[in-house]
C-alpha atoms as a PDB file:
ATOM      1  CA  UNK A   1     -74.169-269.241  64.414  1.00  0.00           C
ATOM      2  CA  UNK A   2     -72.825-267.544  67.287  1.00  0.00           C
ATOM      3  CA  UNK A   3     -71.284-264.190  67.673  1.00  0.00           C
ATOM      4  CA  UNK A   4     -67.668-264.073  69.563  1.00  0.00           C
ATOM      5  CA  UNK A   5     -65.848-261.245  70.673  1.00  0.00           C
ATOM      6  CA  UNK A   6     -62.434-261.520  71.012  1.00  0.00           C
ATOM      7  CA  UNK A   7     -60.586-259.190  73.776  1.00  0.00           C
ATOM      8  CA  UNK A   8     -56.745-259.237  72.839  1.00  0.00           C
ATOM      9  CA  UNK A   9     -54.604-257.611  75.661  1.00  0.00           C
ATOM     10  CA  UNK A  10     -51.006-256.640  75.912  1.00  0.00           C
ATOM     11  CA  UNK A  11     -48.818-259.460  75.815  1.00  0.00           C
ATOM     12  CA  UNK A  12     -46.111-260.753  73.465  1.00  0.00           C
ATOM     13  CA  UNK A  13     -49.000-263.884  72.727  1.00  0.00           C
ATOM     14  CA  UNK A  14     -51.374-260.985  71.878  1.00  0.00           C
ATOM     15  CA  UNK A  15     -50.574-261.557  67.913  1.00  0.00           C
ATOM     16  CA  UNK A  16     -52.123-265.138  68.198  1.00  0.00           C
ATOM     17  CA  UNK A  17     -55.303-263.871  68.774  1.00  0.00           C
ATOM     18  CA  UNK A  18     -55.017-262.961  64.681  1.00  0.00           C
ATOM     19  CA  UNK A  19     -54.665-267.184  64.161  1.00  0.00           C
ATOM     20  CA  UNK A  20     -57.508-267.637  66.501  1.00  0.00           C
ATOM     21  CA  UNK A  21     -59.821-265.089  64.753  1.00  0.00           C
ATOM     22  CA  UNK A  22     -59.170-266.423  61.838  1.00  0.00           C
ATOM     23  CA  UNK A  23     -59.816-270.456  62.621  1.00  0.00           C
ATOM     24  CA  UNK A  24     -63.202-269.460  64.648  1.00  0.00           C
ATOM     25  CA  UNK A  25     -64.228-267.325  61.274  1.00  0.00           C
ATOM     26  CA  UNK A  26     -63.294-270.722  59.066  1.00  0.00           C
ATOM     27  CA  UNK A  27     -66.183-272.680  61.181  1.00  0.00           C
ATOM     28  CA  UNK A  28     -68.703-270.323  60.928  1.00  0.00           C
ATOM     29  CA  UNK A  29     -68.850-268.077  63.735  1.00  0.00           C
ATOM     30  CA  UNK A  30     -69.289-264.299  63.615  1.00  0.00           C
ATOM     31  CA  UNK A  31     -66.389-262.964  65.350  1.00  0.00           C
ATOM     32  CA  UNK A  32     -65.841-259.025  66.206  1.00  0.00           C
ATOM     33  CA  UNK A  33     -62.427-257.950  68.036  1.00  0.00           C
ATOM     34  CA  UNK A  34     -61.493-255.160  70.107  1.00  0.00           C
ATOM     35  CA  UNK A  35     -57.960-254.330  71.779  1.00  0.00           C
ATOM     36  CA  UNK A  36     -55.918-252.645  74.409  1.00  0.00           C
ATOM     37  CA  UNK A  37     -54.196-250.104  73.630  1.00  0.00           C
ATOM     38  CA  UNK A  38     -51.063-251.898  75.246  1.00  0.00           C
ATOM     39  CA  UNK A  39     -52.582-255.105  72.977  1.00  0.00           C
ATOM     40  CA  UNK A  40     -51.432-252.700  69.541  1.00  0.00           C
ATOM     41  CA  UNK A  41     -47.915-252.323  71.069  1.00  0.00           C
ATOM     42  CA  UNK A  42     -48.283-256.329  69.686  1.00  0.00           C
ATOM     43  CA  UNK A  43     -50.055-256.510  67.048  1.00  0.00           C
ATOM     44  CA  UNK A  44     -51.737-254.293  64.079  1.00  0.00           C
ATOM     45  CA  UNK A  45     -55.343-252.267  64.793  1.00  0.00           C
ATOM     46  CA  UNK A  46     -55.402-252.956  60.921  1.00  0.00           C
ATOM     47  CA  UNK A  47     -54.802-256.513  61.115  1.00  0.00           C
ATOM     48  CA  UNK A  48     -57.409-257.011  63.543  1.00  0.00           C
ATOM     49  CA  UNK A  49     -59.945-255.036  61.483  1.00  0.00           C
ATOM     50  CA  UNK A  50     -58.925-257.256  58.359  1.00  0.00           C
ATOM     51  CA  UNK A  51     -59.283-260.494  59.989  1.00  0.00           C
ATOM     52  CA  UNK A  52     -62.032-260.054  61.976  1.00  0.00           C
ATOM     53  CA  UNK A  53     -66.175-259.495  60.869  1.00  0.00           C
ATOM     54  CA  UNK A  54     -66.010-256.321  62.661  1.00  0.00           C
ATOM     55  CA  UNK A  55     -63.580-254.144  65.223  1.00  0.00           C
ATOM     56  CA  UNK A  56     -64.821-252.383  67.631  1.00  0.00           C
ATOM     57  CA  UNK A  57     -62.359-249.315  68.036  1.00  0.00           C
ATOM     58  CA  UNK A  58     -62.323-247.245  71.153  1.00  0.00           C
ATOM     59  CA  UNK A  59     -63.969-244.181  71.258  1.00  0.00           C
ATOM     60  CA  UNK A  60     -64.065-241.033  73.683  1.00  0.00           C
ATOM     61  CA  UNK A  61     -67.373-240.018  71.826  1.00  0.00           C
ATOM     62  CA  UNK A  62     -69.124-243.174  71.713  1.00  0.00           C
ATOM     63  CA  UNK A  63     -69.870-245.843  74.312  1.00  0.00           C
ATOM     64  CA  UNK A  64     -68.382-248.841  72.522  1.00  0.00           C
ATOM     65  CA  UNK A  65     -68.544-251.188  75.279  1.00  0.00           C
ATOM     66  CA  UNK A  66     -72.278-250.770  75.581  1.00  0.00           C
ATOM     67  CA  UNK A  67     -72.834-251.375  71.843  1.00  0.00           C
ATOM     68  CA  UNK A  68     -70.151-254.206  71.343  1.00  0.00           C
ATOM     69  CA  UNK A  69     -72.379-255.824  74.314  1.00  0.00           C
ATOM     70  CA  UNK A  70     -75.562-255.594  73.047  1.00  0.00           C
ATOM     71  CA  UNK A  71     -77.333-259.571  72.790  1.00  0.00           C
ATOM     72  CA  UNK A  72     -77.562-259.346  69.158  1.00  0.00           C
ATOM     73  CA  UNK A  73     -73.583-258.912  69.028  1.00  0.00           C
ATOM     74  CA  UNK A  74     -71.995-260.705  71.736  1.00  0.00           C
ATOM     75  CA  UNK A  75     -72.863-264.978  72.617  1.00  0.00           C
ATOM     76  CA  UNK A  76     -69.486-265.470  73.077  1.00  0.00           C
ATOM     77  CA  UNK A  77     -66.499-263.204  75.255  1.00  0.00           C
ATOM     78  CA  UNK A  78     -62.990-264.433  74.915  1.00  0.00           C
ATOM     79  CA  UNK A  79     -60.051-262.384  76.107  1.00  0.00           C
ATOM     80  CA  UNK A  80     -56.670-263.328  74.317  1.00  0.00           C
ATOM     81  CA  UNK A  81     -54.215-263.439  75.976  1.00  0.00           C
ATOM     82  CA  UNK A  82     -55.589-263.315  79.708  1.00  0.00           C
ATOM     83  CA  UNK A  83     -52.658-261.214  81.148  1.00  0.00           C
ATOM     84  CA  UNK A  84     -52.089-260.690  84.988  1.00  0.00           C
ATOM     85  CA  UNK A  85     -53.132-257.145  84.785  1.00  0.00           C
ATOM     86  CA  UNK A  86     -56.684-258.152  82.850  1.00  0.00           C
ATOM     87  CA  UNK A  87     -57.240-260.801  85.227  1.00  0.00           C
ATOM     88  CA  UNK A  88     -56.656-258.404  88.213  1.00  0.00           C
ATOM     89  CA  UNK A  89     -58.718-255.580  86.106  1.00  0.00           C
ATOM     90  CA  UNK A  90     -61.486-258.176  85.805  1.00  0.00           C
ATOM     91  CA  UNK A  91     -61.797-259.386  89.097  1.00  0.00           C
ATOM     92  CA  UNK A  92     -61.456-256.327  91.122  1.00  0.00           C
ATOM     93  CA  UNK A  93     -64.182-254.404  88.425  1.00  0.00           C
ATOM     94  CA  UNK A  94     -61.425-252.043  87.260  1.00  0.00           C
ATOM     95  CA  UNK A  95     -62.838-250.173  84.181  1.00  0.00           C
ATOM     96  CA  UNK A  96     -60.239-248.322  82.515  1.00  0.00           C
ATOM     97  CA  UNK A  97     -60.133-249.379  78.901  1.00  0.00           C
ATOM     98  CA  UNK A  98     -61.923-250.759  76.354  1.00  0.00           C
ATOM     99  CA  UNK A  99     -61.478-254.606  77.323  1.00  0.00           C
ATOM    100  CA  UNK A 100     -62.102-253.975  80.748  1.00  0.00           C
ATOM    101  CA  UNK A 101     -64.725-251.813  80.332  1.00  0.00           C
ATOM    102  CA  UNK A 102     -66.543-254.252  78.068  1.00  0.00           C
ATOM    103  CA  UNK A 103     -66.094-257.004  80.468  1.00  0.00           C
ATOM    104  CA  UNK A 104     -68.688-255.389  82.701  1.00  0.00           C
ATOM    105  CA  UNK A 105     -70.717-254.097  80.001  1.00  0.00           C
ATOM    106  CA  UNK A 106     -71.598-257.907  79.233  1.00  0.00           C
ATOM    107  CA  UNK A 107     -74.729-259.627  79.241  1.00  0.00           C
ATOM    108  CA  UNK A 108     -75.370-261.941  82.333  1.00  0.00           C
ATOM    109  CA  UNK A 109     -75.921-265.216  79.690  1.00  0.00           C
ATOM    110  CA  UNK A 110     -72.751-264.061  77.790  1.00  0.00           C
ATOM    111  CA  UNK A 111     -70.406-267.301  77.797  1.00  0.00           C
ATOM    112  CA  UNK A 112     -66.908-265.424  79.134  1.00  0.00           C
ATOM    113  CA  UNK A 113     -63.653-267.350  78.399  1.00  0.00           C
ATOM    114  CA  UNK A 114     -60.050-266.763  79.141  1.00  0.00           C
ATOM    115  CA  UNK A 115     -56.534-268.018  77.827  1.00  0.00           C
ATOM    116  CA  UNK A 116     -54.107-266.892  80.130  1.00  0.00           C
ATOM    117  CA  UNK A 117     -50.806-266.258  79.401  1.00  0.00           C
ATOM    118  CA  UNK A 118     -47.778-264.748  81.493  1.00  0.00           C
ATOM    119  CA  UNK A 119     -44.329-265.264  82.542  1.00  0.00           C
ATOM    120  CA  UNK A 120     -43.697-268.509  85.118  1.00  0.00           C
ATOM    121  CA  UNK A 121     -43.056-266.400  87.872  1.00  0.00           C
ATOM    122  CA  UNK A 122     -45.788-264.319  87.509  1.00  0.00           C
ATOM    123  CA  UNK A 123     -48.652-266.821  86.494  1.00  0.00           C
ATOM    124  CA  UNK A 124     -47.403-268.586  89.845  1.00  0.00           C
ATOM    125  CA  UNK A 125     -47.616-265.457  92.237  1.00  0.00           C
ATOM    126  CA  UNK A 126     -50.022-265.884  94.818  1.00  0.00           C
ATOM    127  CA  UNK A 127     -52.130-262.650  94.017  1.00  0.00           C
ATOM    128  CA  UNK A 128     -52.457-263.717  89.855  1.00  0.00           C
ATOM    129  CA  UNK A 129     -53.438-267.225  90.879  1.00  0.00           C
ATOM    130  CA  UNK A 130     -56.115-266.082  93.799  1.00  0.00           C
ATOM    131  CA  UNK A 131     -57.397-264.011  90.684  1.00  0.00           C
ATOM    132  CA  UNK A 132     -57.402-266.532  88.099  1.00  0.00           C
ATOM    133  CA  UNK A 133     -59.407-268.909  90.913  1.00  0.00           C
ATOM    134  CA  UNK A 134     -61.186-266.080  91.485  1.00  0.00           C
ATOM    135  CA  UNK A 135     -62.757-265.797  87.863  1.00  0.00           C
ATOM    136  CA  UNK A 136     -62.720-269.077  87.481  1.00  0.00           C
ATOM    137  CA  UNK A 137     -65.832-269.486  90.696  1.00  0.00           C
ATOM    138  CA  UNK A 138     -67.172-267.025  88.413  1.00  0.00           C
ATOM    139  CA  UNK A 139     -67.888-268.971  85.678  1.00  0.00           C
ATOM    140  CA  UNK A 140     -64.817-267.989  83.427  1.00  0.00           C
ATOM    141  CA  UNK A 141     -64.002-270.910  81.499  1.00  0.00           C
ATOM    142  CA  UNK A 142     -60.869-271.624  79.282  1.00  0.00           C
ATOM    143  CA  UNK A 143     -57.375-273.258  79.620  1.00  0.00           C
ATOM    144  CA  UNK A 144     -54.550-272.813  81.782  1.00  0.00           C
ATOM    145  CA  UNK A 145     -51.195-271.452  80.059  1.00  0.00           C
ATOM    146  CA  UNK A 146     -48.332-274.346  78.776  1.00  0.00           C
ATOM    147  CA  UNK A 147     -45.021-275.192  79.246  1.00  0.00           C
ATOM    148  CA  UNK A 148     -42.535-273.742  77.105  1.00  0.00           C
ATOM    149  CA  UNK A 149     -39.586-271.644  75.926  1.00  0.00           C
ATOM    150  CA  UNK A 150     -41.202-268.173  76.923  1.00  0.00           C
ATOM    151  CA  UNK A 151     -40.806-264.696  74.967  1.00  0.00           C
ATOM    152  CA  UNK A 152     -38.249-263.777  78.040  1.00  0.00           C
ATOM    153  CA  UNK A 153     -35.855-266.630  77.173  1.00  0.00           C
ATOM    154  CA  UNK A 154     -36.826-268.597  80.097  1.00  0.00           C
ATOM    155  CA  UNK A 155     -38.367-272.295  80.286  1.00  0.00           C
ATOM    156  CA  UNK A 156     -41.484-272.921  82.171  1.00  0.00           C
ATOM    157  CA  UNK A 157     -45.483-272.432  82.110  1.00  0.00           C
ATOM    158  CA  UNK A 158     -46.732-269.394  80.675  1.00  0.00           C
ATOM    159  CA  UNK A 159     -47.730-269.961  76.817  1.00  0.00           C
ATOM    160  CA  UNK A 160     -50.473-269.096  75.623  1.00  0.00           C
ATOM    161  CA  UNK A 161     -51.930-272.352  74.266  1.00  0.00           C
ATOM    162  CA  UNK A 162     -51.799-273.718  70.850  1.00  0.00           C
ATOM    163  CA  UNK A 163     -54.611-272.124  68.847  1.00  0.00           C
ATOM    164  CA  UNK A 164     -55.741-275.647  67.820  1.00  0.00           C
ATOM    165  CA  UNK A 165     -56.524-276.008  71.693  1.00  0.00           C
ATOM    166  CA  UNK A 166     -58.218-272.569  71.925  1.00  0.00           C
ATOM    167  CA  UNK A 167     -60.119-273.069  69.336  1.00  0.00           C
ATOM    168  CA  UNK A 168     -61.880-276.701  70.366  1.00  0.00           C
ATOM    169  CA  UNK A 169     -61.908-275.290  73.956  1.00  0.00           C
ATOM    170  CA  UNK A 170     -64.286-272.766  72.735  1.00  0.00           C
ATOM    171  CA  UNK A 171     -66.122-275.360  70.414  1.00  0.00           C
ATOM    172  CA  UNK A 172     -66.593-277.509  73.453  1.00  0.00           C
ATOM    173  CA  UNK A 173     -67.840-274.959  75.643  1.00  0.00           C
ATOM    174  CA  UNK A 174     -70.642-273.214  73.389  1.00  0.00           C
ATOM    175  CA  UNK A 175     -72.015-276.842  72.854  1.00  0.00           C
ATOM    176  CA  UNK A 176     -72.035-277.137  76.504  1.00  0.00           C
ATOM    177  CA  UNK A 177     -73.924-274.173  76.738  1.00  0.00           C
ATOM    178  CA  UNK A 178     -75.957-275.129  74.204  1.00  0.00           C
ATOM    179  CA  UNK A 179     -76.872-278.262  75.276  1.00  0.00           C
ATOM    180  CA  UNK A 180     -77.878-276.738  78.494  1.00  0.00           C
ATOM    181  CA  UNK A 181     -80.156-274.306  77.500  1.00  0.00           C
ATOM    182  CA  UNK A 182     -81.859-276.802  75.317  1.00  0.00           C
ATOM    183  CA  UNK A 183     -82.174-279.329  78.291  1.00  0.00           C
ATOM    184  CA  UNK A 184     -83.028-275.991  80.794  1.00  0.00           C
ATOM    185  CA  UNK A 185     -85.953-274.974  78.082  1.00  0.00           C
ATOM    186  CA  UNK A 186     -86.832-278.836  78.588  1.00  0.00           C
ATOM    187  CA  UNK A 187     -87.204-278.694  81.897  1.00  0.00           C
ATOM    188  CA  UNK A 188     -89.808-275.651  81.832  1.00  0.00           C
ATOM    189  CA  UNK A 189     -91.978-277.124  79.188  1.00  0.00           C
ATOM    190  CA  UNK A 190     -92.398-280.286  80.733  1.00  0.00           C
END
């Protein structure tokens, strides 16, 4: 089965990432989990390590982000919630904590996914959506954020996504990959 890592980030969403964990861990998959330290503002460093296979905890004295990326522990990269200030971090190749540093620690082949989630007038700001297209050309997969009564008592788009959707977003797309290695390893045998 494969092995996901799950980036949470600091947003008020950033405690769903627990529900996620938990329903990829119920179908089988390996799944490790690392945080911001803005991410534990949200939600528990000892949750995390309770719910999840593994945590990967940063470390001045060890290079984390090289291990957590190693093939044999990474098929899968999801960052939960996908923030304005990760997407900016990822785009731009800013390295300044663990998630971000991680992010370009990753294998080429590693399948990268993002859920974003931020406040209406944020997600719709010209600079966070030239970011999220950005990532998106390169090959960051995922869902957009829904509409909904936001943590800031405001209506509009922004949620993270149910973690029903999350969860078969990520099913679909590791088949997808799947299926296209197999029909890639096809192609050179034939």
């Amino acid at each position: 089965m494969k092995n996901i890592l799950v980036a949470v980030t600091g947003g008020i969403s950033a405690y769903k990432a627990v529900d996620v964990i938990s329903a990829l861990k119920k179908q089988g998959y390996h799944v490790s989990a690392m945080a911001t330290d803005s991410a534990l503002q949200f939600v528990s460093e000892n949750v995390l390590k309770i719910t999840a296979d593994r945590y990967w905890k940063h470390s001045w004295d060890d290079p984390v982000h090289i291990r957590a990326t190693e093939p044999d522990q990474v098929d899968v990269f999801v960052v939960i919630p996908a923030t304005a200030n990760i997407m900016a971090k990822i785009r731009w190749g800013i390295a300044d904590d663990l998630v971000s540093s991680t992010v370009l620690a990753l294998p080429k082949n590693t399948l990268k996914m993002m859920f974003c989630a931020c406040n209406t007038r944020m997600w719709e700001n010209e600079v966070v959506q030239g970011n999220f297209q950005e990532l998106r050309l390169k090959q960051w997969r995922g869902l957009n954020p829904v509409s909904g009564m936001l943590a800031c008592g405001t209506e509009g788009i922004g949620k993270l996504p149910p973690t029903k959707d999350i969860v078969e977003c990520i099913n679909k797309w590791i088949k997808a990959e799947t299926d296209l290695q197999t029909v890639k390893g096809y192609e050179k045998n034939n």
